[in-house]
PDB file of N, CA and C in Angstrom:
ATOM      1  N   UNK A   1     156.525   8.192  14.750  1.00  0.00           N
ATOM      2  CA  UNK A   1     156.419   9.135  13.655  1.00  0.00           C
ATOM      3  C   UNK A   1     157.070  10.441  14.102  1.00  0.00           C
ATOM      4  N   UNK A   2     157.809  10.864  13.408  1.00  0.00           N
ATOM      5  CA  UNK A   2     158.653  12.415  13.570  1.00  0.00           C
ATOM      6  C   UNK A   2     157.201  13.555  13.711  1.00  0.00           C
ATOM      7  N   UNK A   3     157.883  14.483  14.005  1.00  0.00           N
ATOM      8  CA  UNK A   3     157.210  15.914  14.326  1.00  0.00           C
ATOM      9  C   UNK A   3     157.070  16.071  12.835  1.00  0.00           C
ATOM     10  N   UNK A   4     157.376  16.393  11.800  1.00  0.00           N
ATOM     11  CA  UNK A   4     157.505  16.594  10.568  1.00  0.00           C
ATOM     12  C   UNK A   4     156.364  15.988  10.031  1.00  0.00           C
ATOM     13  N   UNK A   5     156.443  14.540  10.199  1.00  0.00           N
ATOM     14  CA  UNK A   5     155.175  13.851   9.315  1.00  0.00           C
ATOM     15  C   UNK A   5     153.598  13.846  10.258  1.00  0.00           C
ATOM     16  N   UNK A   6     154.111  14.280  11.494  1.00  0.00           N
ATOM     17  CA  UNK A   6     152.673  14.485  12.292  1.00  0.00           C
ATOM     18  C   UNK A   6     152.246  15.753  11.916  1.00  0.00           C
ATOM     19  N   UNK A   7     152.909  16.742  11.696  1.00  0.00           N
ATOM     20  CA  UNK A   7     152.567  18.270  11.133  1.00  0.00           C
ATOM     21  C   UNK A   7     151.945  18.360   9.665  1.00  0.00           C
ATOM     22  N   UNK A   8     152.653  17.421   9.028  1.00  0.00           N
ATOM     23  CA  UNK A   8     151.977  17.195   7.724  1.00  0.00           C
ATOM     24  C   UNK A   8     150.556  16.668   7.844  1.00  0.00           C
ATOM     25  N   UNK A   9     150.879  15.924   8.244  1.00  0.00           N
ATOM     26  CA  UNK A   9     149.196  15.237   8.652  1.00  0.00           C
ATOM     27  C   UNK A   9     148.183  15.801   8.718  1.00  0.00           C
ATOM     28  N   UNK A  10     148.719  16.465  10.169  1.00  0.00           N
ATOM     29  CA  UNK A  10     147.518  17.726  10.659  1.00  0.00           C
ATOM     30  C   UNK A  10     147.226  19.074   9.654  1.00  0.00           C
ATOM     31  N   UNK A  11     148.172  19.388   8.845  1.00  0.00           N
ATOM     32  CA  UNK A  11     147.725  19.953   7.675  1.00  0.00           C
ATOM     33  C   UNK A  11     147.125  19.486   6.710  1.00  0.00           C
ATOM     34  N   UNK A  12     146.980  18.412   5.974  1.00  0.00           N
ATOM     35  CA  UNK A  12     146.154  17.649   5.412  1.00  0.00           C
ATOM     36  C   UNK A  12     144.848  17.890   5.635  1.00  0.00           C
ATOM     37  N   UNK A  13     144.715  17.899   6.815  1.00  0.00           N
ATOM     38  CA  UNK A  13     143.455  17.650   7.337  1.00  0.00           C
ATOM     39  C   UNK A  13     142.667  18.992   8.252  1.00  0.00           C
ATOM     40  N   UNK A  14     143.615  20.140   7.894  1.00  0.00           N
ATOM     41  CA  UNK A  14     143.162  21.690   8.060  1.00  0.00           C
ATOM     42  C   UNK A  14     141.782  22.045   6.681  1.00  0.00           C
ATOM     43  N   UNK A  15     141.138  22.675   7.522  1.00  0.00           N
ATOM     44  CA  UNK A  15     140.379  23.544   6.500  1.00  0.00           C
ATOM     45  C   UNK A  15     139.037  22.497   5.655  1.00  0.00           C
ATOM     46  N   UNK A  16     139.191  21.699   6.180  1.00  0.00           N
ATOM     47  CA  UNK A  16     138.451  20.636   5.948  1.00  0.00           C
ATOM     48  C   UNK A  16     138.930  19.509   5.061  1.00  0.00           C
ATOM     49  N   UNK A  17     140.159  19.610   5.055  1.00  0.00           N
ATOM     50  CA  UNK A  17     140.365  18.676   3.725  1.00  0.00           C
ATOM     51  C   UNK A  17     140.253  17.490   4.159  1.00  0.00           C
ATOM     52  N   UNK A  18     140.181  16.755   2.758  1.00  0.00           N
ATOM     53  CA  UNK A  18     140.655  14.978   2.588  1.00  0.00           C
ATOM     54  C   UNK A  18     141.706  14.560   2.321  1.00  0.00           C
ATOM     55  N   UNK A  19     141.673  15.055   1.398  1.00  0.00           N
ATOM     56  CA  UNK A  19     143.032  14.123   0.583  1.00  0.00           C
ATOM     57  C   UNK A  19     142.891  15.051  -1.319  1.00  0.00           C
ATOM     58  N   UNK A  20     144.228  14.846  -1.437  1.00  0.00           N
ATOM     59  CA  UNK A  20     144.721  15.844  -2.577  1.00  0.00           C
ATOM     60  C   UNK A  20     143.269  15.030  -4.065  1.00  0.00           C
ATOM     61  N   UNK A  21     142.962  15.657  -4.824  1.00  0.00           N
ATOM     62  CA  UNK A  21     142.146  15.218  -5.785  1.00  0.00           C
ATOM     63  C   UNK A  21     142.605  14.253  -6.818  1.00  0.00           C
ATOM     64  N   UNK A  22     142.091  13.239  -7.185  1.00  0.00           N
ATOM     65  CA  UNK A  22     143.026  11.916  -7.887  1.00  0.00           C
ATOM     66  C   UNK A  22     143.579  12.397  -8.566  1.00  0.00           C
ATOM     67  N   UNK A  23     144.229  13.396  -9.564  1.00  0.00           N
ATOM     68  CA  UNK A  23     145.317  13.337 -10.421  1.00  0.00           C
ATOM     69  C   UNK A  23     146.273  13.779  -9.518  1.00  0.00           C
ATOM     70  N   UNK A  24     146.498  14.632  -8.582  1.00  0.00           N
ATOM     71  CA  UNK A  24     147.203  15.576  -7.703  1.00  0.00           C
ATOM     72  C   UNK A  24     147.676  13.597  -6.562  1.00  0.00           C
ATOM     73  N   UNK A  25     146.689  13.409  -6.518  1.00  0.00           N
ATOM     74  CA  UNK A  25     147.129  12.390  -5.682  1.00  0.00           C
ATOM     75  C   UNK A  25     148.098  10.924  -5.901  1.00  0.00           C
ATOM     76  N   UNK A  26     147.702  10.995  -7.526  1.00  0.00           N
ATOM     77  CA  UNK A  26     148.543  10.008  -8.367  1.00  0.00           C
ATOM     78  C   UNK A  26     149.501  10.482  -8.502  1.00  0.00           C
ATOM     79  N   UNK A  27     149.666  11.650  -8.584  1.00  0.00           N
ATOM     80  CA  UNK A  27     151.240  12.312  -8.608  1.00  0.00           C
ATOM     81  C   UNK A  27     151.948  12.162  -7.591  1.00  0.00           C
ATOM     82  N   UNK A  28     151.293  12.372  -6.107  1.00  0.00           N
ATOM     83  CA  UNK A  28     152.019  12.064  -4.829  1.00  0.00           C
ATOM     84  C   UNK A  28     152.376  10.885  -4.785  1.00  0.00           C
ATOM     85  N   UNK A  29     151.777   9.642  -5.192  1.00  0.00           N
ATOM     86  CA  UNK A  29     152.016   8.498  -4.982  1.00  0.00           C
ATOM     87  C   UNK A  29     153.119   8.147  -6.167  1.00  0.00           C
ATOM     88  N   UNK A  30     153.301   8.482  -6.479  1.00  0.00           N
ATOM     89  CA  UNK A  30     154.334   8.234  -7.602  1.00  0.00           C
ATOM     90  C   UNK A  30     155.854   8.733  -7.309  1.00  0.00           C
ATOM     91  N   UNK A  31     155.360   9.674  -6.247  1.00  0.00           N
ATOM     92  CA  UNK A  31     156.676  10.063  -5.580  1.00  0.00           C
ATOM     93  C   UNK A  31     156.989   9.355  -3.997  1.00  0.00           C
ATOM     94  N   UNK A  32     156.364   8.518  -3.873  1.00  0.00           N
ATOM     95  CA  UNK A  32     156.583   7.571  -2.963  1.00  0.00           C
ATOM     96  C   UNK A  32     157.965   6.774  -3.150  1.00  0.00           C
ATOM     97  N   UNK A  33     158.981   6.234  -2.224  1.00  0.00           N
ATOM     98  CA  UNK A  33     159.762   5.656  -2.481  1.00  0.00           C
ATOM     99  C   UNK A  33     159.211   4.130  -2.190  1.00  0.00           C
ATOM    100  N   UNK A  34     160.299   3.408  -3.289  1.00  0.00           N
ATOM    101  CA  UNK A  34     160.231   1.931  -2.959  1.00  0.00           C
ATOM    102  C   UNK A  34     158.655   1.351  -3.037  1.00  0.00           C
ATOM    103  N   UNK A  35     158.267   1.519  -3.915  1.00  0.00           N
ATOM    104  CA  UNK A  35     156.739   1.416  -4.171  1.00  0.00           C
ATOM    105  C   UNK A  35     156.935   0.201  -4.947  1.00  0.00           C
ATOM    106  N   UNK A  36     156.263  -0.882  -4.887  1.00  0.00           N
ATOM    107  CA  UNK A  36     155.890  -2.561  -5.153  1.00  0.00           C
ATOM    108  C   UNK A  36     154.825  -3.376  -4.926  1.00  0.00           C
ATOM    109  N   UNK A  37     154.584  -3.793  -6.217  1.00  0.00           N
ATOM    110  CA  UNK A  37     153.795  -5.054  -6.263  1.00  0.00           C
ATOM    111  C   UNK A  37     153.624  -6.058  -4.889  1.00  0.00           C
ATOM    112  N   UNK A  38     152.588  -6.395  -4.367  1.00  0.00           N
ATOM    113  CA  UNK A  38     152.644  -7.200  -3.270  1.00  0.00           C
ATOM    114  C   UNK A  38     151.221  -8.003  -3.326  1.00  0.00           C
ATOM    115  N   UNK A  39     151.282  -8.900  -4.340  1.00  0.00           N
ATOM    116  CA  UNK A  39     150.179 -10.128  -4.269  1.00  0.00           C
ATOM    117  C   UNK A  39     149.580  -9.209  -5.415  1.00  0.00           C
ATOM    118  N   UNK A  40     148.182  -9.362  -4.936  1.00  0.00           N
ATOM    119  CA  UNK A  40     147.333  -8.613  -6.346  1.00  0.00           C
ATOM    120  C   UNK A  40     147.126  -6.961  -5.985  1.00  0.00           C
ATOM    121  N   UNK A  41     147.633  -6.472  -5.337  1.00  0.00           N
ATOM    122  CA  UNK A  41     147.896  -5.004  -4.843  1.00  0.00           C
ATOM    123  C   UNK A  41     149.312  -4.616  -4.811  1.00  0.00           C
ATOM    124  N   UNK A  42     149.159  -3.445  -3.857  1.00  0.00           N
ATOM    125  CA  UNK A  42     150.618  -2.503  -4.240  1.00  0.00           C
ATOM    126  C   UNK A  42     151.160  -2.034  -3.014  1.00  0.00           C
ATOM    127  N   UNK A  43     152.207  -2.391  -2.248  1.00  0.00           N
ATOM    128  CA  UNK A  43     152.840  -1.603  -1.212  1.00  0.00           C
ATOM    129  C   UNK A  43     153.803  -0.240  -1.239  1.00  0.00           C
ATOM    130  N   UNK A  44     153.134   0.888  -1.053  1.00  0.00           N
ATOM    131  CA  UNK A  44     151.532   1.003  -0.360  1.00  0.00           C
ATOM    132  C   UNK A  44     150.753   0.742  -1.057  1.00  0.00           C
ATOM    133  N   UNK A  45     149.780   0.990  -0.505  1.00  0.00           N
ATOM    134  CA  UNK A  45     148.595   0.757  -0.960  1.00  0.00           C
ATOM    135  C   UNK A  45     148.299   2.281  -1.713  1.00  0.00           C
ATOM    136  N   UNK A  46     147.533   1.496  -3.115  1.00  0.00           N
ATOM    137  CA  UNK A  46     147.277   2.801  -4.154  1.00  0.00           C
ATOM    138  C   UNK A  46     146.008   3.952  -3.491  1.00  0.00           C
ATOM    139  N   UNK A  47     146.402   4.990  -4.193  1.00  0.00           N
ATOM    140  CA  UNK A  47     145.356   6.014  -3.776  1.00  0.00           C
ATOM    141  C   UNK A  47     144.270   5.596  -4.326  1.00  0.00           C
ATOM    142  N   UNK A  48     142.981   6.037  -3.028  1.00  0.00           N
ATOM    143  CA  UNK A  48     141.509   5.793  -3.695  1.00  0.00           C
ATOM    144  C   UNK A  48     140.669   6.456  -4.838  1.00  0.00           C
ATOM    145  N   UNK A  49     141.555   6.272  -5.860  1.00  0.00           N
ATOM    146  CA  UNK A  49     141.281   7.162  -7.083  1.00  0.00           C
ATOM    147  C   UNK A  49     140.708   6.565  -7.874  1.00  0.00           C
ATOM    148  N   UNK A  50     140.286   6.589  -8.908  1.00  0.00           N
ATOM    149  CA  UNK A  50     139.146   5.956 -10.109  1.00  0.00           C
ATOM    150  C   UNK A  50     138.461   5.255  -9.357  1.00  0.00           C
ATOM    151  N   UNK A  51     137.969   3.876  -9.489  1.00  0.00           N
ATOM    152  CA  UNK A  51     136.623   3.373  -9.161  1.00  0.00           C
ATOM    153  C   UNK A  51     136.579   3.656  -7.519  1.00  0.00           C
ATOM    154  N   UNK A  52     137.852   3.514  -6.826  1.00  0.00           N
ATOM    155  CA  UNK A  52     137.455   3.498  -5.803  1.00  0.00           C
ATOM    156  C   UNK A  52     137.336   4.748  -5.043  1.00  0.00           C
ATOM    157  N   UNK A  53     137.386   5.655  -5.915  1.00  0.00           N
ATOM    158  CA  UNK A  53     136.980   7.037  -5.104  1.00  0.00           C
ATOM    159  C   UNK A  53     134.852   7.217  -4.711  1.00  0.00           C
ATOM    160  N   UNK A  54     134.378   6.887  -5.673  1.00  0.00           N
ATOM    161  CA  UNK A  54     133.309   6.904  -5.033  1.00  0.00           C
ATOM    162  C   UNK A  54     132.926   5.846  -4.099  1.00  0.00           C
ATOM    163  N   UNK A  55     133.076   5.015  -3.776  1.00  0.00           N
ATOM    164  CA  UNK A  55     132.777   3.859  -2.793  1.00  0.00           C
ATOM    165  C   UNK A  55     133.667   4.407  -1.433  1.00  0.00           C
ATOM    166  N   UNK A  56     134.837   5.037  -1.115  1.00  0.00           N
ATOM    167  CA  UNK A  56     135.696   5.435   0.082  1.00  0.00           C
ATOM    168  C   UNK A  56     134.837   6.503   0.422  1.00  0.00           C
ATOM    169  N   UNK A  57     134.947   6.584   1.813  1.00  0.00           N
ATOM    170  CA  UNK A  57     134.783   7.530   3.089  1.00  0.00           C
ATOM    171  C   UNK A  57     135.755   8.592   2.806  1.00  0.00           C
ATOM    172  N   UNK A  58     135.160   9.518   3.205  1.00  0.00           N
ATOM    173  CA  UNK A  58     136.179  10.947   3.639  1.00  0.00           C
ATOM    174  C   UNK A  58     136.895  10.497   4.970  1.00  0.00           C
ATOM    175  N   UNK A  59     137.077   9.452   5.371  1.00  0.00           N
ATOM    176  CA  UNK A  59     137.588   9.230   6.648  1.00  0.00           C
ATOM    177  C   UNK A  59     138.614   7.863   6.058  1.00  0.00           C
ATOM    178  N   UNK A  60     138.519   7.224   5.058  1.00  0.00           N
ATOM    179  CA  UNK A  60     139.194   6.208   4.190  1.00  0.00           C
ATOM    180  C   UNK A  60     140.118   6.732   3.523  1.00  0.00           C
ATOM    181  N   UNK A  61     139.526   7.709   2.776  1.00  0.00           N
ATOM    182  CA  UNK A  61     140.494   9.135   2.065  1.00  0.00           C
ATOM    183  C   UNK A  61     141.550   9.600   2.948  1.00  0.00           C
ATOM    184  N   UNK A  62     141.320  10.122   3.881  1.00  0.00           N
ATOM    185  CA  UNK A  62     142.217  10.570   4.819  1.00  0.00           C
ATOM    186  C   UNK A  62     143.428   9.503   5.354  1.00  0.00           C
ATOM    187  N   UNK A  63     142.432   8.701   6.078  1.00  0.00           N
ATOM    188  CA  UNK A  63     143.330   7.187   6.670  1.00  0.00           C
ATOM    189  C   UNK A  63     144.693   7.045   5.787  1.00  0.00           C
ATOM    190  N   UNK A  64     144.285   6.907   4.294  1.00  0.00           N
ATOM    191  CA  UNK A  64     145.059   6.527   2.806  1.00  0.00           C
ATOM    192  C   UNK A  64     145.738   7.355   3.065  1.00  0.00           C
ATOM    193  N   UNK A  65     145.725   8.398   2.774  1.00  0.00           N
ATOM    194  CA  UNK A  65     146.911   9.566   3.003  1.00  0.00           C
ATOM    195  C   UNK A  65     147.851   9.919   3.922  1.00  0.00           C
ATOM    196  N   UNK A  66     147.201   9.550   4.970  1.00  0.00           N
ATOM    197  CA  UNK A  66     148.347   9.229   6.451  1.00  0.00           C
ATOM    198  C   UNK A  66     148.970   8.337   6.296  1.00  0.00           C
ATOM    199  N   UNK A  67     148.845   7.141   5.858  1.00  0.00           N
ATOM    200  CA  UNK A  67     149.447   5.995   5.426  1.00  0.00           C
ATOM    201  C   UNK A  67     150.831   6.657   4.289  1.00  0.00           C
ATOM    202  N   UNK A  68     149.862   7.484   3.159  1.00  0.00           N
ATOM    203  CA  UNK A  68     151.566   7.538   2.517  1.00  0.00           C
ATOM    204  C   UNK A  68     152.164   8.483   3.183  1.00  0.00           C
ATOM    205  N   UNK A  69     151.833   9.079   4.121  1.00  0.00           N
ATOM    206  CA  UNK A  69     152.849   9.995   4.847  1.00  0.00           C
ATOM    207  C   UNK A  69     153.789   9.009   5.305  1.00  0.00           C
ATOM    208  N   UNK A  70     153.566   8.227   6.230  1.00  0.00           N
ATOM    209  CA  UNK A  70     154.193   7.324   6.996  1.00  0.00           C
ATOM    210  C   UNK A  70     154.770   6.807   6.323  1.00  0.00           C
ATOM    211  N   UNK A  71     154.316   6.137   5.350  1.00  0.00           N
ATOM    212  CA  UNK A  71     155.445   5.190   4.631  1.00  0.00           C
ATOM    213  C   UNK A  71     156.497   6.425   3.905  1.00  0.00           C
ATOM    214  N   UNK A  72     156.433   6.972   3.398  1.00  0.00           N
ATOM    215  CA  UNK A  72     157.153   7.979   2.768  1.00  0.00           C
ATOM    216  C   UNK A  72     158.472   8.343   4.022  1.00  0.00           C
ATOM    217  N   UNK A  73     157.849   8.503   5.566  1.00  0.00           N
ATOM    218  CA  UNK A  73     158.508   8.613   6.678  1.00  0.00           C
ATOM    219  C   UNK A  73     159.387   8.057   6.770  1.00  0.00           C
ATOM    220  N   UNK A  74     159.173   6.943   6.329  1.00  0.00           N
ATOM    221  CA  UNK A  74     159.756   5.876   6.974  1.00  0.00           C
ATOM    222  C   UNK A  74     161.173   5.136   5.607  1.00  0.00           C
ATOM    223  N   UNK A  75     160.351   5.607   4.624  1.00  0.00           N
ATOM    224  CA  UNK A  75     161.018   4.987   3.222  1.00  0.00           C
ATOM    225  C   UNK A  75     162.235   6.282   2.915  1.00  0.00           C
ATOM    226  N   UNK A  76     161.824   7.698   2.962  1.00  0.00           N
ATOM    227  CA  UNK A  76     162.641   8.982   2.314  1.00  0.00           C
ATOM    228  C   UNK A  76     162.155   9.750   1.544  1.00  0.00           C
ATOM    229  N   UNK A  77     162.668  11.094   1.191  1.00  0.00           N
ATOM    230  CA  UNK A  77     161.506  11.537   0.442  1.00  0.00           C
ATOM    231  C   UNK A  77     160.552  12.390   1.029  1.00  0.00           C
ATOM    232  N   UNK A  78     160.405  12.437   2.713  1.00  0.00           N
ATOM    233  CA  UNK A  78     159.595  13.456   3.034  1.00  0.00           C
ATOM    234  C   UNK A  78     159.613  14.911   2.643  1.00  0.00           C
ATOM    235  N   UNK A  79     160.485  14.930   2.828  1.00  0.00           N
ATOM    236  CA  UNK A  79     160.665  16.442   2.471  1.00  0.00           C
ATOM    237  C   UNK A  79     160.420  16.985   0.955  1.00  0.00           C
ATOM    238  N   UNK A  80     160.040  15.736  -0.189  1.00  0.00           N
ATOM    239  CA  UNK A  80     159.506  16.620  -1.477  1.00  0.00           C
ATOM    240  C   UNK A  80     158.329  16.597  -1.490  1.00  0.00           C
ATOM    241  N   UNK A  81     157.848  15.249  -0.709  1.00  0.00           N
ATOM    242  CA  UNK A  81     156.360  14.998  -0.308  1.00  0.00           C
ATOM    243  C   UNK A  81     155.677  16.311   0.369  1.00  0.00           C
ATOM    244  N   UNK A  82     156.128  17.076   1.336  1.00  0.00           N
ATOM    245  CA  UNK A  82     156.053  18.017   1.759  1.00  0.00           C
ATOM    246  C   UNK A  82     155.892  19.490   1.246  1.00  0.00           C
ATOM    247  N   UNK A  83     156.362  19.483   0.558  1.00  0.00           N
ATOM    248  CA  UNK A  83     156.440  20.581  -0.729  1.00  0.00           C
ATOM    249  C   UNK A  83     155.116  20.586  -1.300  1.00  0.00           C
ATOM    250  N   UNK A  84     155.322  19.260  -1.712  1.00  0.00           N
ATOM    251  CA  UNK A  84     154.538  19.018  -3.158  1.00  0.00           C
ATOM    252  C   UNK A  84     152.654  19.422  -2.226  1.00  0.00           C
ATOM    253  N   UNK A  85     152.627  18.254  -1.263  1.00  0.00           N
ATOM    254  CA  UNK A  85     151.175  18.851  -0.490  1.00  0.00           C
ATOM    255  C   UNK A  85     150.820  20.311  -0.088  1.00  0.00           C
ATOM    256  N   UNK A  86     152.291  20.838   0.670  1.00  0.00           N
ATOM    257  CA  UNK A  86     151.640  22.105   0.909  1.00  0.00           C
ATOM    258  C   UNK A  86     151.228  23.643   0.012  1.00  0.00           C
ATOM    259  N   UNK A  87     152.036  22.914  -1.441  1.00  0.00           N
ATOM    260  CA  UNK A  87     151.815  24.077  -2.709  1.00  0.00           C
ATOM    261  C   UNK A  87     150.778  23.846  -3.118  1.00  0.00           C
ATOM    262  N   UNK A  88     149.785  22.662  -2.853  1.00  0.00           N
ATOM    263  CA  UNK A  88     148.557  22.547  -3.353  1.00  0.00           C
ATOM    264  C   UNK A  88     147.693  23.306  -3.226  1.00  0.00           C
ATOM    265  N   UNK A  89     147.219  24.240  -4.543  1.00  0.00           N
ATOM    266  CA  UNK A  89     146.092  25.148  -3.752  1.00  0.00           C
ATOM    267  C   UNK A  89     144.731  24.280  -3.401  1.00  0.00           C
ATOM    268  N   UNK A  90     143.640  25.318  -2.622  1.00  0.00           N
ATOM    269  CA  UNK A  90     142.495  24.226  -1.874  1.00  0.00           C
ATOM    270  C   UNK A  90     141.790  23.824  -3.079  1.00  0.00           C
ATOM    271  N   UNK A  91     141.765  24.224  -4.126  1.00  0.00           N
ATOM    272  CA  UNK A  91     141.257  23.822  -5.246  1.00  0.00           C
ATOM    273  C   UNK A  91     141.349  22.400  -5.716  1.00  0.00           C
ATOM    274  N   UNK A  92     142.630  22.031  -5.514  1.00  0.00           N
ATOM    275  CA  UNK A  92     143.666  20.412  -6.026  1.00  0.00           C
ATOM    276  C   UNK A  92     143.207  19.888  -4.862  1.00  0.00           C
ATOM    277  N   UNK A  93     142.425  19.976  -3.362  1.00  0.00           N
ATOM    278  CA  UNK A  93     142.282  19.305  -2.573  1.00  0.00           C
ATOM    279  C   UNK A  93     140.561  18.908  -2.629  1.00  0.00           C
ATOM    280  N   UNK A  94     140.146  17.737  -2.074  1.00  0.00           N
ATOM    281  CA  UNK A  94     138.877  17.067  -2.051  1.00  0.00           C
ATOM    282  C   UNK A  94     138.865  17.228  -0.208  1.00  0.00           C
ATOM    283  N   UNK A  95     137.515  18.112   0.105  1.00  0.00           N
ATOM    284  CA  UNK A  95     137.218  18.328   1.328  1.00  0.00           C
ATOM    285  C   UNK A  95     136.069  17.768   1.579  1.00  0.00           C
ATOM    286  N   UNK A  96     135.808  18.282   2.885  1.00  0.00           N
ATOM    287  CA  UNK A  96     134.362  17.546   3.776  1.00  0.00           C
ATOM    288  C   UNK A  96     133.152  18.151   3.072  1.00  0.00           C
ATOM    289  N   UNK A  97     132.532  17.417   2.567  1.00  0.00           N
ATOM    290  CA  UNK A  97     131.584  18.043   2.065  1.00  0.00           C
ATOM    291  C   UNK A  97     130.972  18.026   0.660  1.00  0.00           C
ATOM    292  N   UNK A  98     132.166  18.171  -0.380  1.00  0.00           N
ATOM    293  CA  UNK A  98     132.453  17.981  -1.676  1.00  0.00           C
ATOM    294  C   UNK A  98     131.781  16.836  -2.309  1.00  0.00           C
TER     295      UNK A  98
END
C-alpha cells in the first residue's frame, strides 16, 4: 500500500472516527472504480449501510473502509477518493461512541 492510502487511512480513523455516515458513504462507494457483481454480492464489498449498519462493529465499519481505500489503491481514483473523505465535515462522519 502507498504512503498516500496509508495516510488516508490513518485519517479516517483520527478523532475517533469510523467510517463516513451511509449516504456520505454510498457516495464514496460509487466512486470506486471497476465495481462488480461477484456471485450474490459486490466486488468490493458494499458499505455497511442500511440493514447492515446496525448489526457491524465500529471495528467492521472501519475494516470496510480500509478495504475501499485499498481497492480504490489499487483500481485508480485515489486521489478523488481523497478529496471527497477529507472535505467531510465530522458531522458526515459516524465515530466511537455514536
Amino acid at each position: 500500500m502507498n504512503e498516500t492510502a496509508k495516510s488516508l487511512i490513518a485519517y479516517c480513523s483520527e478523532n475517533g472516527r469510523v467510517c463516513p455516515l451511509p449516504e456520505k458513504w454510498n457516495q464514496l462507494w460509487e466512486k470506486l472504480p471497476n465495481r462488480a457483481r461477484k456471485g450474490a454480492g459486490w466486488e468490493p464489498p458494499l458499505p455497511l449501510i442500511l440493514g447492515a449498519w446496525n448489526y457491524s462493529s465500529g471495528l467492521e465499519k472501519m475494516h470496510r473502509l480500509s478495504e475501499h481505500i485499498e481497492w480504490v489503491e489499487k483500481h485508480g481514483n485515489l486521489s478523488e477518493v481523497e478529496v471527497f473523505l477529507r472535505n467531510l465535515s465530522e458531522n458526515e462522519w459516524h465515530h466511537l461512541g455514536d
